[in-house]
C-alpha atoms as a PDB file:
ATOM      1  CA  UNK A   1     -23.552  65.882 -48.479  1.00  0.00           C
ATOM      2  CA  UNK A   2     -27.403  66.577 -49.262  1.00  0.00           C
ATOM      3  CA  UNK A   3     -26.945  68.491 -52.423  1.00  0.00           C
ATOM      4  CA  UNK A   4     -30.523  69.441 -52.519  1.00  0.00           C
ATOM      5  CA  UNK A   5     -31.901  70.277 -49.255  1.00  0.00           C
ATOM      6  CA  UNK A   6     -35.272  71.381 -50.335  1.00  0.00           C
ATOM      7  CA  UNK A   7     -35.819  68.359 -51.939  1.00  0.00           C
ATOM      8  CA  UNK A   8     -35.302  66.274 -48.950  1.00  0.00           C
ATOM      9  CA  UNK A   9     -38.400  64.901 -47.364  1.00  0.00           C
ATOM     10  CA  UNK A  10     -38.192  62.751 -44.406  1.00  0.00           C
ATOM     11  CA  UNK A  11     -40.217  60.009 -43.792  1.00  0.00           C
ATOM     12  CA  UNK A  12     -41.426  58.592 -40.613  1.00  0.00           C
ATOM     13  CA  UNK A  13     -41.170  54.835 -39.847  1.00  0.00           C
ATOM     14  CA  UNK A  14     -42.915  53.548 -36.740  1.00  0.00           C
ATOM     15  CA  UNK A  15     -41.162  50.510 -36.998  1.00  0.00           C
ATOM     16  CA  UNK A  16     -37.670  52.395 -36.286  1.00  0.00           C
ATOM     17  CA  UNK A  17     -38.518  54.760 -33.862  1.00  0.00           C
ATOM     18  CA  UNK A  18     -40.583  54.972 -31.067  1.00  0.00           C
ATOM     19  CA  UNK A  19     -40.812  58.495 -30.550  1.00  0.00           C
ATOM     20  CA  UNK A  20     -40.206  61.776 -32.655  1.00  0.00           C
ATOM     21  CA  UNK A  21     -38.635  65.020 -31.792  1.00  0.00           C
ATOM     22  CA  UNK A  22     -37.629  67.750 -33.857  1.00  0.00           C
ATOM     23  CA  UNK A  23     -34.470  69.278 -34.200  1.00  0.00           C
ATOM     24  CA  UNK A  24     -33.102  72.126 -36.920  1.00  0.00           C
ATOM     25  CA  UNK A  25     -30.722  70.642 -39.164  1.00  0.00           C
ATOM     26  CA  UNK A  26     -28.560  73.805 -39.003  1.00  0.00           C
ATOM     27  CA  UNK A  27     -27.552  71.564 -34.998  1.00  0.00           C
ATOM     28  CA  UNK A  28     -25.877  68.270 -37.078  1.00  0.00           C
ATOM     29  CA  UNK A  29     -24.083  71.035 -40.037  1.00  0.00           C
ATOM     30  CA  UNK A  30     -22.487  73.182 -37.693  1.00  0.00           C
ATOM     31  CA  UNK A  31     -18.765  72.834 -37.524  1.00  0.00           C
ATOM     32  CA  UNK A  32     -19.129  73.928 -33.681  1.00  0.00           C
ATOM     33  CA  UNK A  33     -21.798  71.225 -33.400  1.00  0.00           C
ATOM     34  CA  UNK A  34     -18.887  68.697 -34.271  1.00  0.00           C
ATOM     35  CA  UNK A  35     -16.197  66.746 -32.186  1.00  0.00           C
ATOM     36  CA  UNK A  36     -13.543  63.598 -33.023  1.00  0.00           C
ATOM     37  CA  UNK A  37     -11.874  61.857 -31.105  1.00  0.00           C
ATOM     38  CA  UNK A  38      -9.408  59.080 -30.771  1.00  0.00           C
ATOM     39  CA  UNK A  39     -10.358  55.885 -29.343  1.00  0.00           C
ATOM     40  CA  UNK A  40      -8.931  52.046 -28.671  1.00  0.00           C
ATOM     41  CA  UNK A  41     -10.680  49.016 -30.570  1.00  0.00           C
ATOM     42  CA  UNK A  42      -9.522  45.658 -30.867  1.00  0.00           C
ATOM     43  CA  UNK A  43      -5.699  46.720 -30.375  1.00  0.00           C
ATOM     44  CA  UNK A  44      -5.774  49.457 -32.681  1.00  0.00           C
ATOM     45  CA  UNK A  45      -7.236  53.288 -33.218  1.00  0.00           C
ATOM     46  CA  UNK A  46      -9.652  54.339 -34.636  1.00  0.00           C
ATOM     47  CA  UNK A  47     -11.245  58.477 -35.261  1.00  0.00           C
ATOM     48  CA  UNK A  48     -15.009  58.533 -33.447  1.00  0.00           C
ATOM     49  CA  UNK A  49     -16.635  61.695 -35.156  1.00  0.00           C
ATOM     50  CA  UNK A  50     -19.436  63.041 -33.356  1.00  0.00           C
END
């Protein structure tokens, strides 16, 4: 959990992306935003959160 969301300050590395787009971080907070579910992995399950 950011506990201080003004202070927050993204940086850009070229190195890790090659292009940059914008999008409000209210989009990854939102429960609604938000799905899980079950998948198969090496004989087991395991929770995929999304």
């Amino acid at each position: 959990m950011l506990s201080k969301k003004d202070a927050f300050s993204p940086v850009l590395n070229p190195d890790e992306v090659e292009a940059i787009f914008d999008a409000p971080l209210e989009m990854f907070i939102k429960n609604e935003n938000r799905r899980a579910e079950e998948r198969e992995w090496k004989g087991g399950s395991l929770m995929v959160k999304t």
